[in-house]
PDB file of N, CA and C in Angstrom:
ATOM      1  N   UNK A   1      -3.950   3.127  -3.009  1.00  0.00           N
ATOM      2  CA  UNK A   1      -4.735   4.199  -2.440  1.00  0.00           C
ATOM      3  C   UNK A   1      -5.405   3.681  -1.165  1.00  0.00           C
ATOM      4  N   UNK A   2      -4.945   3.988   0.094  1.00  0.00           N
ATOM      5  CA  UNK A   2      -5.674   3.527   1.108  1.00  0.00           C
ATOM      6  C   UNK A   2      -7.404   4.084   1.152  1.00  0.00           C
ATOM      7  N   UNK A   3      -8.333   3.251   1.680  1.00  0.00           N
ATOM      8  CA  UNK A   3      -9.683   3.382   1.846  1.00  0.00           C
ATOM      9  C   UNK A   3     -10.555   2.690   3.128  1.00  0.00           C
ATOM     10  N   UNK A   4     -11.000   3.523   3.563  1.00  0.00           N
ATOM     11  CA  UNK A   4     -11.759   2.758   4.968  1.00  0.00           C
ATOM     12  C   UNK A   4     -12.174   1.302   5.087  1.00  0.00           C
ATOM     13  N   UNK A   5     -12.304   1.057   6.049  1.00  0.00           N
ATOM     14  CA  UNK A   5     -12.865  -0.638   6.145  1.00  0.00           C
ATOM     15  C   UNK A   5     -14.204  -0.498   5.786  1.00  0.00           C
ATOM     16  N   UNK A   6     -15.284   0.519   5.896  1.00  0.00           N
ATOM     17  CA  UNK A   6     -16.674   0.644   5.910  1.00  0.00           C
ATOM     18  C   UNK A   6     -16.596   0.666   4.162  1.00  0.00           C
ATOM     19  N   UNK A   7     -15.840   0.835   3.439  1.00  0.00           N
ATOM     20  CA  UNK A   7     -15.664   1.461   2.304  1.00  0.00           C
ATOM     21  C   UNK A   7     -14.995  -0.008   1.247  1.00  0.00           C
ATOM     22  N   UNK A   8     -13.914  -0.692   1.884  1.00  0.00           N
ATOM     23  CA  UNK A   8     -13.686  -1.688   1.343  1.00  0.00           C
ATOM     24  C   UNK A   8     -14.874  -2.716   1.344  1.00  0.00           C
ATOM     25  N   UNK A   9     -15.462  -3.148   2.570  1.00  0.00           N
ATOM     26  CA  UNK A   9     -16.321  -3.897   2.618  1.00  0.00           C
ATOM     27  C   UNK A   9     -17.772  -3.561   2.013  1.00  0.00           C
ATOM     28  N   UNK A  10     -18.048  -2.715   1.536  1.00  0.00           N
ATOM     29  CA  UNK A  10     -19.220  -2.077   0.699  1.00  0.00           C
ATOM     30  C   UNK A  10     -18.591  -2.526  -0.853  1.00  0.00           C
ATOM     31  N   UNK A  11     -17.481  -2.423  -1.003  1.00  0.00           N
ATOM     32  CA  UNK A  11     -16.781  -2.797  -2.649  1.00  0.00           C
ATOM     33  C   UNK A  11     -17.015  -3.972  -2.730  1.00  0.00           C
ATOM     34  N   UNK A  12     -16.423  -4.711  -1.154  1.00  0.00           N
ATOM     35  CA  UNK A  12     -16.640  -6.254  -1.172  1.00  0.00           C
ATOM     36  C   UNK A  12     -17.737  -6.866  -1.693  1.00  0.00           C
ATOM     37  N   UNK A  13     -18.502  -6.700  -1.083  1.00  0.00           N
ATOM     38  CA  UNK A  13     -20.026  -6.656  -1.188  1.00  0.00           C
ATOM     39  C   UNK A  13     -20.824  -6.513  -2.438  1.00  0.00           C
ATOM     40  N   UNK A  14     -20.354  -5.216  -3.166  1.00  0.00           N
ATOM     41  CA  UNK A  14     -21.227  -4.680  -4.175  1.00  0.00           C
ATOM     42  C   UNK A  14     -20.226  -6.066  -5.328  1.00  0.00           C
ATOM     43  N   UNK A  15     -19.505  -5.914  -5.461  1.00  0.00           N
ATOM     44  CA  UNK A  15     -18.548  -7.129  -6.053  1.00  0.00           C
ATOM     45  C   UNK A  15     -19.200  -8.778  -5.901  1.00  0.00           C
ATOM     46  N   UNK A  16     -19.045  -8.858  -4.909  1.00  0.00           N
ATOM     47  CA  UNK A  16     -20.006 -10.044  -4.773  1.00  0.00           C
ATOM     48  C   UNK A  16     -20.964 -10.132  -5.203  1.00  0.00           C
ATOM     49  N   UNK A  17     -21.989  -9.641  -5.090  1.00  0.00           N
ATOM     50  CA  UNK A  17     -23.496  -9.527  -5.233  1.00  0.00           C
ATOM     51  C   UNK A  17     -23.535  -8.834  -6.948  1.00  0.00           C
ATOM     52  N   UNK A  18     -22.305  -8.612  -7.832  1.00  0.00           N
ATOM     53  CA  UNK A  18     -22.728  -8.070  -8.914  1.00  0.00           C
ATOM     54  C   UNK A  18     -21.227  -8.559 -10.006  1.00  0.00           C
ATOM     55  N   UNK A  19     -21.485 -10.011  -9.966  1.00  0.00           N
ATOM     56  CA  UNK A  19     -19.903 -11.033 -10.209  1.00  0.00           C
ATOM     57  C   UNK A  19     -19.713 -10.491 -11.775  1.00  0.00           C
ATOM     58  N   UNK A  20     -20.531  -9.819 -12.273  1.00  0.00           N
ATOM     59  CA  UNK A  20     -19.896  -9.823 -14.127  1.00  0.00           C
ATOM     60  C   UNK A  20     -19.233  -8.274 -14.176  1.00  0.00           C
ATOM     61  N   UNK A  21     -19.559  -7.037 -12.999  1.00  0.00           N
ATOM     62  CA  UNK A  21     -19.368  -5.911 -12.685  1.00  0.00           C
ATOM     63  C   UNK A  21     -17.675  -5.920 -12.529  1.00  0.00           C
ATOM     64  N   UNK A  22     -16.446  -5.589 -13.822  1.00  0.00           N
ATOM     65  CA  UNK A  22     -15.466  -5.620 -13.750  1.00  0.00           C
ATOM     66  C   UNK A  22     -15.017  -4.140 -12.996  1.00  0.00           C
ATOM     67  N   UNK A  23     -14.360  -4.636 -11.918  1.00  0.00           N
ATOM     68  CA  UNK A  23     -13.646  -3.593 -11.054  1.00  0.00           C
ATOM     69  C   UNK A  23     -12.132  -3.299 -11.135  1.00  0.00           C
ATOM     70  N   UNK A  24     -11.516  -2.542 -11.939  1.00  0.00           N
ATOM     71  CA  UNK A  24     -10.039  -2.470 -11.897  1.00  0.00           C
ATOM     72  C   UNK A  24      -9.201  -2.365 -10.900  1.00  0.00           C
ATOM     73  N   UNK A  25      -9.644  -2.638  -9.725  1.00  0.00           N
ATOM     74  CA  UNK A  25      -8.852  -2.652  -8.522  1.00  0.00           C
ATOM     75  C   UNK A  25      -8.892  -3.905  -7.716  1.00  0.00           C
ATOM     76  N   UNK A  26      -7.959  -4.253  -7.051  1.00  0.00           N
ATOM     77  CA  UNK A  26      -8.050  -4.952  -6.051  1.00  0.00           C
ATOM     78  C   UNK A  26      -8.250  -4.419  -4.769  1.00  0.00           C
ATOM     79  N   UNK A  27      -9.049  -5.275  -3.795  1.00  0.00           N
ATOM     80  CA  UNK A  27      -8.863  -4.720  -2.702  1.00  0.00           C
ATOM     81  C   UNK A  27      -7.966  -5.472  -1.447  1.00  0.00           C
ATOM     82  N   UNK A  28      -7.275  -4.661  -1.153  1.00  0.00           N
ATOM     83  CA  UNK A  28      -5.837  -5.583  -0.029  1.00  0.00           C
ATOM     84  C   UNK A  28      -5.801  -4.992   1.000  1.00  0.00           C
ATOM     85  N   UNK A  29      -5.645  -5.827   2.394  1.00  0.00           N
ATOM     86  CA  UNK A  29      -5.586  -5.895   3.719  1.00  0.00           C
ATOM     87  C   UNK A  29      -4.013  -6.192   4.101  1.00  0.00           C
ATOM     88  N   UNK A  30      -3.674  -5.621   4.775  1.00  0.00           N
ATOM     89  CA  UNK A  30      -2.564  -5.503   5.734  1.00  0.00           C
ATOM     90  C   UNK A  30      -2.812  -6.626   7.186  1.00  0.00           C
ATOM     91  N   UNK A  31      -3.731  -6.632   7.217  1.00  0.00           N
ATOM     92  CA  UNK A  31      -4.082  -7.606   8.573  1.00  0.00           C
ATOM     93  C   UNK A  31      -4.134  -9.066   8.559  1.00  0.00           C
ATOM     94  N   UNK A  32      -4.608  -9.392   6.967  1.00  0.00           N
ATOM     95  CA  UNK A  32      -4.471 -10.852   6.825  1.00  0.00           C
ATOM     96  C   UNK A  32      -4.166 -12.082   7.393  1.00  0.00           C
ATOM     97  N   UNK A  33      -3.098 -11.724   7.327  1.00  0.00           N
ATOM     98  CA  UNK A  33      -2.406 -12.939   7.607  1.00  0.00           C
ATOM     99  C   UNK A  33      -1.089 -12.399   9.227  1.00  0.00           C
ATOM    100  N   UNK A  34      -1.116 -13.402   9.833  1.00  0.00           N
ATOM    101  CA  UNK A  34      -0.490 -12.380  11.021  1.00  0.00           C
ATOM    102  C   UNK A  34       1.335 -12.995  11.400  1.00  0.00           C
ATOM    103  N   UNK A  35       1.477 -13.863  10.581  1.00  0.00           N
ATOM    104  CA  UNK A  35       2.733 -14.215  10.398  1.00  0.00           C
ATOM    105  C   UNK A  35       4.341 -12.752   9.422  1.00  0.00           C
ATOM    106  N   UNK A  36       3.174 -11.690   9.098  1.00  0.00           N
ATOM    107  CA  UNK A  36       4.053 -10.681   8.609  1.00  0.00           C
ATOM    108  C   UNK A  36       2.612  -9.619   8.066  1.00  0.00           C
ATOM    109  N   UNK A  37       3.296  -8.683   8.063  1.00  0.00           N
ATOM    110  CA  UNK A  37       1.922  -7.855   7.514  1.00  0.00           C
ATOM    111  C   UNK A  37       2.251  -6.811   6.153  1.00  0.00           C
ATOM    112  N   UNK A  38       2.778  -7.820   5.142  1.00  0.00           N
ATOM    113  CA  UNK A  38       2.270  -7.523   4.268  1.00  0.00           C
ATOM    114  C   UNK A  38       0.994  -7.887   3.513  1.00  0.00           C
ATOM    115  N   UNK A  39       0.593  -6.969   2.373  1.00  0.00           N
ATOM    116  CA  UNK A  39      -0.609  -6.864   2.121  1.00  0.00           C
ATOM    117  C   UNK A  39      -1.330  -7.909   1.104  1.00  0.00           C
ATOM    118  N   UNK A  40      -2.493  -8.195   1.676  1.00  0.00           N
ATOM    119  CA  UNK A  40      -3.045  -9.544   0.749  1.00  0.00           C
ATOM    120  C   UNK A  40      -4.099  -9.524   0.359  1.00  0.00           C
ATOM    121  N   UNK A  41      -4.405  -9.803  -1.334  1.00  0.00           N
ATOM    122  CA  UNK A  41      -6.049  -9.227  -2.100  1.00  0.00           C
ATOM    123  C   UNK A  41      -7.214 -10.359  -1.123  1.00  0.00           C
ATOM    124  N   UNK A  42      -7.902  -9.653  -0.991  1.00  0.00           N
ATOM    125  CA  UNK A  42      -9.132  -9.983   0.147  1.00  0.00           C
ATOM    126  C   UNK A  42     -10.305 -10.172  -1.114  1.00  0.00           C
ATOM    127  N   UNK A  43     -10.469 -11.402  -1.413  1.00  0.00           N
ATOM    128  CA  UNK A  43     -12.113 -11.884  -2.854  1.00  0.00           C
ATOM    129  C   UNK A  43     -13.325 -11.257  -2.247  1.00  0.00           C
ATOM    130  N   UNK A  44     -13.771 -10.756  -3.127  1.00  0.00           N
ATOM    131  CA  UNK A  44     -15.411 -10.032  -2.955  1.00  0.00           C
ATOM    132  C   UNK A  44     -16.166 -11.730  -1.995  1.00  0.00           C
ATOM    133  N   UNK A  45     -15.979 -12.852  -2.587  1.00  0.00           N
ATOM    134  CA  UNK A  45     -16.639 -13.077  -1.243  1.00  0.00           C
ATOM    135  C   UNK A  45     -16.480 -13.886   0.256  1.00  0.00           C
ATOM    136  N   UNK A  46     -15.443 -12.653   0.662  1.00  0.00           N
ATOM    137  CA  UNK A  46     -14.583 -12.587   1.929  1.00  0.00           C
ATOM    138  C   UNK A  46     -14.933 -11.626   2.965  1.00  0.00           C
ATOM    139  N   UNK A  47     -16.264 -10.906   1.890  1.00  0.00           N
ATOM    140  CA  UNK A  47     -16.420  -9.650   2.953  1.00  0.00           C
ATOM    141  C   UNK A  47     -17.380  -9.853   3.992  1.00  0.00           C
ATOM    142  N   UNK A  48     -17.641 -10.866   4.021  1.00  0.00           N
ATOM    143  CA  UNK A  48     -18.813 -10.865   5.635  1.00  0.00           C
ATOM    144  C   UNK A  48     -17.668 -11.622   6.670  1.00  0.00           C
ATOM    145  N   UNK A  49     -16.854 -12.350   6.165  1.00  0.00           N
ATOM    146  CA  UNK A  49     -15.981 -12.561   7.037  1.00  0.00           C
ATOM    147  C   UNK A  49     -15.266 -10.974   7.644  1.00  0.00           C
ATOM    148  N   UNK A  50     -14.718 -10.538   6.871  1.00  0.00           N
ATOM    149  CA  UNK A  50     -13.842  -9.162   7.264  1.00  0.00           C
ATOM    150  C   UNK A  50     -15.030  -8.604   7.601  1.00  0.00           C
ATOM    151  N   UNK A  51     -16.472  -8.201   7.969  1.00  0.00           N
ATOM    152  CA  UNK A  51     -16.876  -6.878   8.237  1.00  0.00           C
ATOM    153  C   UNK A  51     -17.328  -7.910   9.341  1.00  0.00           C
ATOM    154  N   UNK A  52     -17.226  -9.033  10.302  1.00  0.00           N
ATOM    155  CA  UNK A  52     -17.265  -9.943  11.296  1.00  0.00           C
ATOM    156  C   UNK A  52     -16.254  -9.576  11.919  1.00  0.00           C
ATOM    157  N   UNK A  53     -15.058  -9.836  11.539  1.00  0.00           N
ATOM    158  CA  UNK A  53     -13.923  -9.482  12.562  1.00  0.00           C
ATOM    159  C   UNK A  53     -13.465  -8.221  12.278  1.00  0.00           C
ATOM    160  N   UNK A  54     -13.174  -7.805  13.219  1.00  0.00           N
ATOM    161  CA  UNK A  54     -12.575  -5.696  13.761  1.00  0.00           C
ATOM    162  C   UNK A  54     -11.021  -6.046  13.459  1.00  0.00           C
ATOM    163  N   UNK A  55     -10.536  -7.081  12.877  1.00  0.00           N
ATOM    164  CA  UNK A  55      -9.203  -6.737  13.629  1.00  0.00           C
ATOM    165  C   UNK A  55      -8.057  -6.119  11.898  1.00  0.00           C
ATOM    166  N   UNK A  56      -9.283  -6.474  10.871  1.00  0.00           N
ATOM    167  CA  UNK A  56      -8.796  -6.038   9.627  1.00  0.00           C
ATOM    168  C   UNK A  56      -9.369  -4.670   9.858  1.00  0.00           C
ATOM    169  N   UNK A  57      -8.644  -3.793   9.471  1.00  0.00           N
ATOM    170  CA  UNK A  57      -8.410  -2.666   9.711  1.00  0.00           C
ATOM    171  C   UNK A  57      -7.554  -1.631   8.350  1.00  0.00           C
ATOM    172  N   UNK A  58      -6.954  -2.306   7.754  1.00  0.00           N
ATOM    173  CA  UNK A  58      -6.208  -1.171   7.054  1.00  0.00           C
ATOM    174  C   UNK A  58      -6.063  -1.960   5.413  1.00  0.00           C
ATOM    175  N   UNK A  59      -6.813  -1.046   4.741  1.00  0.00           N
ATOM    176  CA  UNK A  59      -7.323  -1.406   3.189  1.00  0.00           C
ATOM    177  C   UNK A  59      -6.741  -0.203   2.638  1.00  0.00           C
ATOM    178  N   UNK A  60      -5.957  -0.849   0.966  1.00  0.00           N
ATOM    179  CA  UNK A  60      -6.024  -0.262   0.033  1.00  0.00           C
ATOM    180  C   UNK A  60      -6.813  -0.532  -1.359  1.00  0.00           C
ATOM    181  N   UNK A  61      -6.333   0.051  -2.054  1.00  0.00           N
ATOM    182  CA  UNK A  61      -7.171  -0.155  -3.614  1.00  0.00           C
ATOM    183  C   UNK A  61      -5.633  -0.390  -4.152  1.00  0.00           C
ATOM    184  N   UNK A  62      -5.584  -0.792  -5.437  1.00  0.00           N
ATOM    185  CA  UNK A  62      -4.725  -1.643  -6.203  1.00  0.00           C
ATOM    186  C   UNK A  62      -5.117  -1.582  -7.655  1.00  0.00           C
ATOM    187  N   UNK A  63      -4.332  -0.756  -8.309  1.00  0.00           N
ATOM    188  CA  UNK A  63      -4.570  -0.661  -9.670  1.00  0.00           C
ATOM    189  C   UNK A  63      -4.865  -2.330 -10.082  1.00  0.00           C
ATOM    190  N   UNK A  64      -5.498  -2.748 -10.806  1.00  0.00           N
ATOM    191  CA  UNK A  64      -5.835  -3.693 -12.021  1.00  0.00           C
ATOM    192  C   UNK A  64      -5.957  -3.711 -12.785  1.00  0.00           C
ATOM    193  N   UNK A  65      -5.561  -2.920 -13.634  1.00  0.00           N
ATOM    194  CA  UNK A  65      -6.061  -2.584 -15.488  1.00  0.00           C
ATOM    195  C   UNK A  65      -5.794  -3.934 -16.175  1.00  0.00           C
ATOM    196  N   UNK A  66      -6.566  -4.847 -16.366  1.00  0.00           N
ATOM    197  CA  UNK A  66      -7.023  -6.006 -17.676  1.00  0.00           C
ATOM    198  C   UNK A  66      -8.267  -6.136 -17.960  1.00  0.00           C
ATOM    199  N   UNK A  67      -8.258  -6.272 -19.437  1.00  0.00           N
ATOM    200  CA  UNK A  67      -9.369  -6.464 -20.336  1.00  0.00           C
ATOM    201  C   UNK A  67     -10.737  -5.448 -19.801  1.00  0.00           C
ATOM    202  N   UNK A  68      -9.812  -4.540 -20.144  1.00  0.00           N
ATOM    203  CA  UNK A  68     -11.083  -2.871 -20.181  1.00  0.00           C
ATOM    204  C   UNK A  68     -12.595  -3.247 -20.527  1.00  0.00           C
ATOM    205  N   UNK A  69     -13.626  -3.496 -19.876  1.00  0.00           N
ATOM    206  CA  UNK A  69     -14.685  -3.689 -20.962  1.00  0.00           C
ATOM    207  C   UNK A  69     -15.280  -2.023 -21.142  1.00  0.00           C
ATOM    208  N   UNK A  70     -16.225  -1.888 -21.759  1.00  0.00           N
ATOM    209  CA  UNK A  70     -16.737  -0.954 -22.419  1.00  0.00           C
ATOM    210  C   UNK A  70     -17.420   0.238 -21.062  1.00  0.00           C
ATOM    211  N   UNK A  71     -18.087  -0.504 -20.361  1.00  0.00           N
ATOM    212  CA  UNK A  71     -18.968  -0.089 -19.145  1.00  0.00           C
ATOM    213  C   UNK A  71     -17.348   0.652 -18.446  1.00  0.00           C
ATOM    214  N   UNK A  72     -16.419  -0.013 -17.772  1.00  0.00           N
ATOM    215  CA  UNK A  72     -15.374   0.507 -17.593  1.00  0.00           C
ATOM    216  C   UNK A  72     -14.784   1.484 -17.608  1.00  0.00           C
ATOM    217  N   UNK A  73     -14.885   1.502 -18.878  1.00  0.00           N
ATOM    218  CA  UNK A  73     -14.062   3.033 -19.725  1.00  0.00           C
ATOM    219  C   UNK A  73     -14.519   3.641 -19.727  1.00  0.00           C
ATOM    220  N   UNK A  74     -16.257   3.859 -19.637  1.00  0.00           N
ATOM    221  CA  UNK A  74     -16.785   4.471 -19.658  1.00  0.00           C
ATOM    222  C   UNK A  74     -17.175   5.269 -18.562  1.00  0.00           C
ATOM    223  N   UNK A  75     -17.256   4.570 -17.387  1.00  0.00           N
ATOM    224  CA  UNK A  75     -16.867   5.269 -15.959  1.00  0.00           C
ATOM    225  C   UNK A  75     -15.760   5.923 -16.025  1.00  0.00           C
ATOM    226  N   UNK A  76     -14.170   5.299 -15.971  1.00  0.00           N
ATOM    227  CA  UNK A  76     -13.181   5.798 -15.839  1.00  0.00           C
ATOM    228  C   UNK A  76     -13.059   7.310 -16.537  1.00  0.00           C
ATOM    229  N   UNK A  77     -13.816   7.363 -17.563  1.00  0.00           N
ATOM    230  CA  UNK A  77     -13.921   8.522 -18.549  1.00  0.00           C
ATOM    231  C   UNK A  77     -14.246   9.586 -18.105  1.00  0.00           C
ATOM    232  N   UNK A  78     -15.577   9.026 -17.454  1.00  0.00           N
ATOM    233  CA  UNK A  78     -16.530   9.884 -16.864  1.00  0.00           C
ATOM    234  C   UNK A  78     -16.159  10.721 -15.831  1.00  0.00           C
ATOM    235  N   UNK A  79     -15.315   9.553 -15.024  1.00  0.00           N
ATOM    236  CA  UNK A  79     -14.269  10.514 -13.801  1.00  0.00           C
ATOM    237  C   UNK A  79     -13.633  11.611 -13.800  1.00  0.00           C
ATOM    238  N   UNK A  80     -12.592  11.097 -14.856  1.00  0.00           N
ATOM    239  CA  UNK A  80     -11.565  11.553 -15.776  1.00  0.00           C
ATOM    240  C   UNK A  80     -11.707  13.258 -16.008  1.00  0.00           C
ATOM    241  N   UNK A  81     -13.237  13.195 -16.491  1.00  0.00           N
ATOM    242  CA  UNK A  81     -13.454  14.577 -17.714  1.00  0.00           C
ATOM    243  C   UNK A  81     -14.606  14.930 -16.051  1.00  0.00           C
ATOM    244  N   UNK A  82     -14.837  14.671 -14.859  1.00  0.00           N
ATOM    245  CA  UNK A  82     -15.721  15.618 -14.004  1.00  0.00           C
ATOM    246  C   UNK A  82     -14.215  15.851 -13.076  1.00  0.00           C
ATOM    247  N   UNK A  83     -13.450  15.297 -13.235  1.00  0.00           N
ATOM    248  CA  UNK A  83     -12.048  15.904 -12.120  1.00  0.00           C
ATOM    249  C   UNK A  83     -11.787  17.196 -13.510  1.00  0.00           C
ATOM    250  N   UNK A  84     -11.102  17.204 -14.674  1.00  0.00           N
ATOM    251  CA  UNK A  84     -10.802  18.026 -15.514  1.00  0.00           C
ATOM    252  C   UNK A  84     -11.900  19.296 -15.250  1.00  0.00           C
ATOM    253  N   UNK A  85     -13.058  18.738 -15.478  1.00  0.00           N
ATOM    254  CA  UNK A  85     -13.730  19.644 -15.604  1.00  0.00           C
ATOM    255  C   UNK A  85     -14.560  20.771 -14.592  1.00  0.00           C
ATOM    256  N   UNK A  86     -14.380  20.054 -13.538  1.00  0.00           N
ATOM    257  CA  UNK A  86     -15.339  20.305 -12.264  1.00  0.00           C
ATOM    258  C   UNK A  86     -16.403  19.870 -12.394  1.00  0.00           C
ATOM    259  N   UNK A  87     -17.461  19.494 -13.256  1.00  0.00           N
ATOM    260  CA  UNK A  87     -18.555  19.501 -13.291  1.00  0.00           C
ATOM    261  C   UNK A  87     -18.870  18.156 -13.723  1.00  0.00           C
ATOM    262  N   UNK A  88     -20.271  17.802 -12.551  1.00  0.00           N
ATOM    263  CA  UNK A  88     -20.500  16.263 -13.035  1.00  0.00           C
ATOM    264  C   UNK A  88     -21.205  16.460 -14.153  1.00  0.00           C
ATOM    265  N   UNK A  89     -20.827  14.842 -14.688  1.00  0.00           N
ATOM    266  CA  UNK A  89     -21.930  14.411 -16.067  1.00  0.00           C
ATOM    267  C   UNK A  89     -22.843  13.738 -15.589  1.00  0.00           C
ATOM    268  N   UNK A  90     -24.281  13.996 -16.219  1.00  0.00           N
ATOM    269  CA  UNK A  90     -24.911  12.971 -15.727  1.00  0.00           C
ATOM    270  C   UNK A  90     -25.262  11.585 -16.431  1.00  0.00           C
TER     271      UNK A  90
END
């Protein structure tokens, strides 16, 4: 799922700053590495480097589904049943 740079680097970030907070996604850059541009997972703490240089530019998200914890599912759920439903939970 592609996602802004302002948007990856806020994941980066919140990831970093919150290391037990399991995120089922990866986040991957196209800019990486400049010998070919395929895409490469960028570590939560990589993001002051990337929100330093302009020249990373093009982020996706990356399914990760391992070891579901509880908090997890419980978001994902939450998503799940306010897309079904229209209506947020609070």
């Amino acid at each position: 799922m592609p996602i802004s740079r302002a948007l990856a680097i806020k994941i980066l970030r919140y990831l970093d700053q919150h290391r037990n907070f399991y995120f089922p996604f990866l986040v991957m850059n196209q800019e990486y590495t400049e010998e070919d541009d395929d895409f490469v997972e960028i570590e939560p703490d990589e993001w002051e480097m990337i929100k330093g240089d302009e020249k990373y530019q093009t982020f996706q998200l990356w399914e990760n589904l391992q070891n579901l914890n509880e908090e997890t599912l419980q978001l994902m759920a939450k998503g799940f049943i306010e897309k079904i439903s229209k209506e947020s939970l609070r």
